[in-house]
Each structure stands twice: as C-alpha cells, then as structure tokens.
Protein backbone atom coordinates (compact mmCIF):
# COMPACT_ATOMS: atom_id res chain seq x y z
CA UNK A 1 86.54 196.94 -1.70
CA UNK A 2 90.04 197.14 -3.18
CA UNK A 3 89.51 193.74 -5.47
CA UNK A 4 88.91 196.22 -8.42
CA UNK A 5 89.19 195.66 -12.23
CA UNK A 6 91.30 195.53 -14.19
CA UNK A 7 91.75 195.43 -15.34
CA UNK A 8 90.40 197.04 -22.23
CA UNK A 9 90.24 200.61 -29.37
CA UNK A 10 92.37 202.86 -30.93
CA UNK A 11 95.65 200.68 -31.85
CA UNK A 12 99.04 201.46 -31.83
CA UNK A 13 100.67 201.80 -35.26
CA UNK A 14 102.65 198.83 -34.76
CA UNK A 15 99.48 197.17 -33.20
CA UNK A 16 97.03 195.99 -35.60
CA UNK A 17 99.40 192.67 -36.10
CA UNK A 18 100.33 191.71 -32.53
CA UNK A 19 97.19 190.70 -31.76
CA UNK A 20 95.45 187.58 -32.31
CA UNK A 21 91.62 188.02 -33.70
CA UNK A 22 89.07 186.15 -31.59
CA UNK A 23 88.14 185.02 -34.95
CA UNK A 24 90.67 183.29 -36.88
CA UNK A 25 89.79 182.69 -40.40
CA UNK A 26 91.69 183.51 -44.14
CA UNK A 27 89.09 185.07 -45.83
CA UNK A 28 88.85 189.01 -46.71
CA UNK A 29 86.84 190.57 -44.05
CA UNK A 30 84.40 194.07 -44.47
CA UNK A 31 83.76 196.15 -41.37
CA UNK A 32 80.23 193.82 -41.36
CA UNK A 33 81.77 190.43 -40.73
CA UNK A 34 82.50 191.90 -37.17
CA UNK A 35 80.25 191.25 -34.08
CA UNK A 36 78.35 194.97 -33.32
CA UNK A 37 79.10 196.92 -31.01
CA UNK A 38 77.33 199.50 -28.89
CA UNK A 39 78.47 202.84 -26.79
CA UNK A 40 78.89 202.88 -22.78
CA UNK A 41 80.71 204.87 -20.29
CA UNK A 42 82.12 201.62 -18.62
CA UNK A 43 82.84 197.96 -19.25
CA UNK A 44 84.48 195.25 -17.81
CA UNK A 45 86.83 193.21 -20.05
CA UNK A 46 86.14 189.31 -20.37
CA UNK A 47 88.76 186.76 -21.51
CA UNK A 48 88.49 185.55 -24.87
CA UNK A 49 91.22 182.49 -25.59
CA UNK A 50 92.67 183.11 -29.02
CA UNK A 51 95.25 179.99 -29.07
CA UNK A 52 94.27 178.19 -31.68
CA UNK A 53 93.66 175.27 -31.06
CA UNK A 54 93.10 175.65 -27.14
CA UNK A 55 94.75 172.85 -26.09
CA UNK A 56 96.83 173.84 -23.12
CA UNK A 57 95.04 170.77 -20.75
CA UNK A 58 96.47 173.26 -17.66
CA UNK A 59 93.23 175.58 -18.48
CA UNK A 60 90.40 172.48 -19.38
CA UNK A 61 89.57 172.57 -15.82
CA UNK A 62 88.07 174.49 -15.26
CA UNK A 63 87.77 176.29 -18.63
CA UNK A 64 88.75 180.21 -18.43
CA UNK A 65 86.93 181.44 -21.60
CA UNK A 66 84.55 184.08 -20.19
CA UNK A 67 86.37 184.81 -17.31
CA UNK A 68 86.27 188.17 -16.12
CA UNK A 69 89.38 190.55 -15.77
CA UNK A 70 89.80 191.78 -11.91
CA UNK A 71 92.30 192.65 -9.44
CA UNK A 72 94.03 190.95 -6.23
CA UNK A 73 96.26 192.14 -3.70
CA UNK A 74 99.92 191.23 -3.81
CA UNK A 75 101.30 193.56 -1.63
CA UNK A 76 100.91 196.87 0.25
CA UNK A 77 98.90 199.03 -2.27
CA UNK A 78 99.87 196.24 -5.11
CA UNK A 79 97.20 194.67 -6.51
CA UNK A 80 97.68 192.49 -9.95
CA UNK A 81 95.11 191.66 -12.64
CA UNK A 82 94.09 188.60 -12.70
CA UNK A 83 90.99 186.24 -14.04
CA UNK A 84 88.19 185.24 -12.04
CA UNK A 85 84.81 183.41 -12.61
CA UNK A 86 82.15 185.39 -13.52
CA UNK A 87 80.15 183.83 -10.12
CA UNK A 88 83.26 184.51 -7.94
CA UNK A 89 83.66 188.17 -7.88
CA UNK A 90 81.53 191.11 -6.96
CA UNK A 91 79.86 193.09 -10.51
CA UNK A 92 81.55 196.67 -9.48
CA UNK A 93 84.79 194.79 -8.80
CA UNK A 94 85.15 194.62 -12.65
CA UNK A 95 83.56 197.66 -13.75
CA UNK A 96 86.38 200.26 -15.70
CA UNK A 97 86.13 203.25 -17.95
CA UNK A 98 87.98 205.47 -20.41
CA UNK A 99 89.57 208.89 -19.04
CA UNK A 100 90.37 210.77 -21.66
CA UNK A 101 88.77 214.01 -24.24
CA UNK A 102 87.90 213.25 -27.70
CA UNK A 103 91.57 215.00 -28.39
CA UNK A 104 93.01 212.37 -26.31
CA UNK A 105 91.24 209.43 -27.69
CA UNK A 106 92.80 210.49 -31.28
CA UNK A 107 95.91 211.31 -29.73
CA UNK A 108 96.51 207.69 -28.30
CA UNK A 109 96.66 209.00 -24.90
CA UNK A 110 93.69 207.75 -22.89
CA UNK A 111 94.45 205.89 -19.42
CA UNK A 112 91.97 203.05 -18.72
CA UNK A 113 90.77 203.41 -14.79
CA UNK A 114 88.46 201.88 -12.23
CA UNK A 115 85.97 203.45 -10.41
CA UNK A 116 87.75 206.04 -7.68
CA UNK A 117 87.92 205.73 -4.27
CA UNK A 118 87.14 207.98 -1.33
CA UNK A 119 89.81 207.65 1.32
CA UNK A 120 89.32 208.42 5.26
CA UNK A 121 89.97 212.12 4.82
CA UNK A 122 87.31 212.07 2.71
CA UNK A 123 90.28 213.05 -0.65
CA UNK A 124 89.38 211.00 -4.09
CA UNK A 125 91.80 208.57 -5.32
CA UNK A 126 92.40 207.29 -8.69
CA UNK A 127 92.73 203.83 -9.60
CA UNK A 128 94.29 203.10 -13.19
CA UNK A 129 95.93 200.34 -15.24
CA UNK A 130 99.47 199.95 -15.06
CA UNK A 131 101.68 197.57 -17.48
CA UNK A 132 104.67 197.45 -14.65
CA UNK A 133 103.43 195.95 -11.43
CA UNK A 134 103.38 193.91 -9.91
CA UNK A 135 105.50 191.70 -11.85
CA UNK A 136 109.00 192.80 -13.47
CA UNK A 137 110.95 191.23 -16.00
CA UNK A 138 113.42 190.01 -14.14
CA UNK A 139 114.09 186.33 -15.92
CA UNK A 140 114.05 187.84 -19.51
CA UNK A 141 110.78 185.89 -20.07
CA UNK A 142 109.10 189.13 -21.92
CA UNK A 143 105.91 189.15 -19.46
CA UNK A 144 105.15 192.44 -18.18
CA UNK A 145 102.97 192.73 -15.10
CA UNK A 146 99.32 193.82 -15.43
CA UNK A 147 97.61 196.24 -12.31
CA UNK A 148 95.49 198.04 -11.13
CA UNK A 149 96.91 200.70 -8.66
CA UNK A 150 96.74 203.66 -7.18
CA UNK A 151 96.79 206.41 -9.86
CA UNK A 152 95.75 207.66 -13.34
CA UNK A 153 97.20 204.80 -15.10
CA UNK A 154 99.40 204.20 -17.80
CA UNK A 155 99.22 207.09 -20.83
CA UNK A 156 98.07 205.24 -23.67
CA UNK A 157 95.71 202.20 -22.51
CA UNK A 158 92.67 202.05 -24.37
CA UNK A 159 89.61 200.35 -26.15
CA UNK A 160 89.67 199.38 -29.92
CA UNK A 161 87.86 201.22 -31.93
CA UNK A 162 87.03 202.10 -36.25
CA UNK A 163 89.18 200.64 -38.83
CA UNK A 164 92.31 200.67 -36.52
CA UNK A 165 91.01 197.63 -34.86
CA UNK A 166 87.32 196.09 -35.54
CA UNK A 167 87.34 194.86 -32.24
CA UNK A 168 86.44 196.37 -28.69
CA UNK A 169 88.90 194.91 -26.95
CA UNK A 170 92.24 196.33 -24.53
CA UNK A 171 94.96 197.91 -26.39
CA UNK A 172 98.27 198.31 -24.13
CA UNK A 173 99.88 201.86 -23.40
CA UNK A 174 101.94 203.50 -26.26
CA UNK A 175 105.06 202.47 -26.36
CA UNK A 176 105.12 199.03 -25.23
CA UNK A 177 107.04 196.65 -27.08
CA UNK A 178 104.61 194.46 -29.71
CA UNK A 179 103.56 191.49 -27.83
CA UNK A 180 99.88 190.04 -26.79
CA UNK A 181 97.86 189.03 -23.57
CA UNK A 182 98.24 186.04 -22.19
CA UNK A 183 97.04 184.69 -18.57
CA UNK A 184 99.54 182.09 -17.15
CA UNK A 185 98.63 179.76 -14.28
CA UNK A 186 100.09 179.86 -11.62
CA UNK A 187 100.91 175.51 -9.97
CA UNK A 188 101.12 176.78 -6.38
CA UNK A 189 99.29 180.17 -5.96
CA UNK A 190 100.32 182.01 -2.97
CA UNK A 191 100.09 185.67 -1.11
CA UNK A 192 101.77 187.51 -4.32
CA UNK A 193 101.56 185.01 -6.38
CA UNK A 194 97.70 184.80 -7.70
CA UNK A 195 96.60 181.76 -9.59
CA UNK A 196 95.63 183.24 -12.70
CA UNK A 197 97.89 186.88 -13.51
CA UNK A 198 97.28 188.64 -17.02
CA UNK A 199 100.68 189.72 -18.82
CA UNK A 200 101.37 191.53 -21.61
CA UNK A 201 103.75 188.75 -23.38
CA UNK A 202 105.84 191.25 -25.52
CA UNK A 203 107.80 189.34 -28.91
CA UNK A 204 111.15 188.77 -29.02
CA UNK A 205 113.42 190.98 -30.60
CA UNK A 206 115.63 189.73 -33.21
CA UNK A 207 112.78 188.49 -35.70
CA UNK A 208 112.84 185.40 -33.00
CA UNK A 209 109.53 183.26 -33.59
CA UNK A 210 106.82 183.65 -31.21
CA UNK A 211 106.05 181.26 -28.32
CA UNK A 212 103.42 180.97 -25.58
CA UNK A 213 105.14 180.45 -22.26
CA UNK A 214 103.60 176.77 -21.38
CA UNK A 215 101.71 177.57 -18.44
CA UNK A 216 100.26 180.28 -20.63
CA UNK A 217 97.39 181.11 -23.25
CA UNK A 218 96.87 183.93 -25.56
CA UNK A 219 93.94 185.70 -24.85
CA UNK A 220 92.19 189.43 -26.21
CA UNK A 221 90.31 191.21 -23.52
CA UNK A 222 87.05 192.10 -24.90
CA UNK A 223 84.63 195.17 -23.41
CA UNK A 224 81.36 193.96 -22.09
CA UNK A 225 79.28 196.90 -21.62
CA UNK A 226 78.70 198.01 -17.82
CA UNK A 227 77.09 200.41 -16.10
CA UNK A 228 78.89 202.66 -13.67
CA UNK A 229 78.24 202.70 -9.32
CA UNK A 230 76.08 205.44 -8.89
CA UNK A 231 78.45 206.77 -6.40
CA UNK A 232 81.60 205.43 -8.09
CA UNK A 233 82.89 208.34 -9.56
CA UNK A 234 82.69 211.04 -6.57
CA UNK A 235 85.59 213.19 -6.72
CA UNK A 236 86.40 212.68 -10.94
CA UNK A 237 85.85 216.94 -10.72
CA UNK A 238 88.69 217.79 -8.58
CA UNK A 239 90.78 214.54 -10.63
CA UNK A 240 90.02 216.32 -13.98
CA UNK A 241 88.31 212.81 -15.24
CA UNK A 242 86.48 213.03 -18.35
CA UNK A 243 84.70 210.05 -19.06
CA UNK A 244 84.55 208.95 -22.16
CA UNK A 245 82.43 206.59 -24.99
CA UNK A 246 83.68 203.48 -25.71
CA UNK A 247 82.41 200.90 -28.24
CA UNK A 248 82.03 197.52 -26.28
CA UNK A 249 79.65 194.46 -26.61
CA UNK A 250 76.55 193.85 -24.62
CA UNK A 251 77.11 190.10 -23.78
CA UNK A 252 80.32 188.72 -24.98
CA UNK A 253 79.57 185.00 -24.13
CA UNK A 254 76.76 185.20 -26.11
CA UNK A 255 78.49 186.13 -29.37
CA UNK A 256 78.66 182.84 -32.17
CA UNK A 257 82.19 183.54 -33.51
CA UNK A 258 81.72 181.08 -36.35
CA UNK A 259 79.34 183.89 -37.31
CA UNK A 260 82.13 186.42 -37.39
C-alpha cells in the first residue's frame, strides 16, 4: 500500500539549461515542434533516457526507457524513488498530483504529492516528494536522494509548463543546486539499497565539466496523464490540498521523438 510514486513545469531561473531535452537536435525550435500536451489532476512520471547516445550496456538489459517512477521501502517510514516496469507495479502505486493555488504555481512553490493515506485513527496523512532521503551526500558524489515520505513535500517541486520549459516533465524544488536526473543501478541490490534509485545529479561547482556517474544515465521524468483513486484523496480538506492542473501527455511511449 505504501509502494507509492514518486515519485514530475514551471522551471527554475537557473533551470531551463540543466536539463537535457528528450529531443536533442540543433535546429531553432517554435512552441509547435513540441509533442502536445493535455490537462489532468494527476500523472505518473515515466523515464525518458536523454544520454545521448544510450550506450551504458549496464541498462540494455533489460532496457529502462518507459519505466515508471515509484517508491520502495528502505527503512522505517523511508521509502526511495525508484524505476520499475510498467507490468511490475500496481497503476495507483504511481499515480501523483500538484498541491498548490494558481498563486503558488507562479510563485514556484508547488509540492508534488501522492495520493494521502488514512491511518488507523482514521487521521489523513500526506505523502510528498522529498530531494533528501533516503540517500545523503555523504561521498561528495553530487547525488541527492529522491522520496516519497511522509509529508507535504519539498516547496518548490513541480511540472513544466509554457515557455519556461516546453516540456511536462519534473522540475526539482527551488533552490537545489543545477544538476539533472539520473537513475543509477544498483550491482547488488539489497534491503536499503533498491536496484534502480532516481537522484538528482547536481553539477559541479567550479565550472567543472559534467559527468554521468558510470552506473548512471540521464533521464527527464515526463507526466503521463492519470486519473486519481476515487477514494485517494480523503482527508485533502482538513490538509488544505488544492489540487491543481497540470499539462502532461496521454501516452508517453507512444510519442515519435524524431517527430519533435
């Protein structure tokens, strides 16, 4: 029940060139080269890879393009992002949505949250993403720990959207040093340790050239259009959630790229 999502725009300022388009191509784009988008209250966020070329052989087989973004445990109310196979996991596992007011959304401080919970007393919990747990920084390797945990979430999180960004994809909380996705794999997965965690890889400071970790691979996070639990959201009243409209696509792995 706990194996939630992710684990998703308005961009940061600094944003627009830490990111690495799904599409990578020289020429001048117009707001119609992009893939279209339509509106939902929820998503879940699938995996595009955005190395170019692909050619890590530690993610050939099997092949995470498509993968879905979800959660697993890693330690008493811990519970990291990680990829999964589309066929692996249950639907509302993945499912997420915007909190946040129209104000907030141009503000830059929306928090991106699963579905809550209703605990034994019968008192809603949040669930939200959070760019500091489960993993920490502790070998200078600029990864920061993707989760989904207990709470509203990180201020900030969000879903691209207008001429900040032309794609509906996860934006990281304000504040967080320039950097990308990535999802590393993991050679001997273990009980806090999950085979395939999502970091936010943040750049080096300095000017220092960028480089994938080697058991990594860039990757955006692109909204898929969902629909919401029909009882997933009892208690948002008393948790002052407002849900809001996000731009996302209705079938990512059906989008031709050499299109876009």
């Amino acid at each position: 029940m706990l194996s939630l999502l992710s684990p998703l725009l308005l961009l940061l300022p600094t944003l627009p060139t830490a990111f690495s388009s799904p599409v990578l191509t020289t020429r001048q784009k117009t707001p119609l080269d992009y893939p279209p988008r339509i509106t939902s209250e929820a998503f879940t966020l699938i995996a595009n890879v955005t190395t170019s070329p692909p050619t890590n052989p530690i993610f050939s087989d099997p092949p995470i393009q498509n993968w879905v973004l979800t959660s697993e445990r890693v330690g008493a109310g811990r519970y990291a992002a990680i990829l999964a196979p589309p066929s692996t996991i249950h639907p509302g596992s993945a499912i997420l949505f915007l909190n946040g007011t129209t104000r907030d959304i141009s503000a830059e401080n929306t928090r991106v949250l699963a579905p809550p919970l209703n605990i034994t007393n019968g008192n809603p919990i949040p669930l939200g993403m959070q760019f500091t747990v489960p993993f920490s920084d502790t070998n200078n390797t600029g990864l920061v720990g993707v989760g989904i945990n207990f709470g509203t979430g990180d201020v900030g999180a969000g879903i691209g959207v207008g001429l900040r960004d032309p794609y509906a994809r996860l934006f990281p909380p304000v504040g967080l040093q320039p950097g990308r996705f990535v999802v590393c794999r993991e050679a001997s997965p273990t009980y806090g340790r999950p085979e395939y965690p999502v970091f936010w890889a943040r750049f080096g400071g300095g000017g220092e050239e960028w480089v994938v970790p080697g058991n990594c691979v860039e990757i955006a996070l692109l909204a898929q259009c969902a629909k919401l639990p029909e009882a997933g959201l009892a208690g948002e009243k008393e948790l002052g959630i407002v849900r809001a409209e996000v731009g996302c696509y209705e079938d990512v792995k059906g989008i031709d790229w050499s299109k876009w």
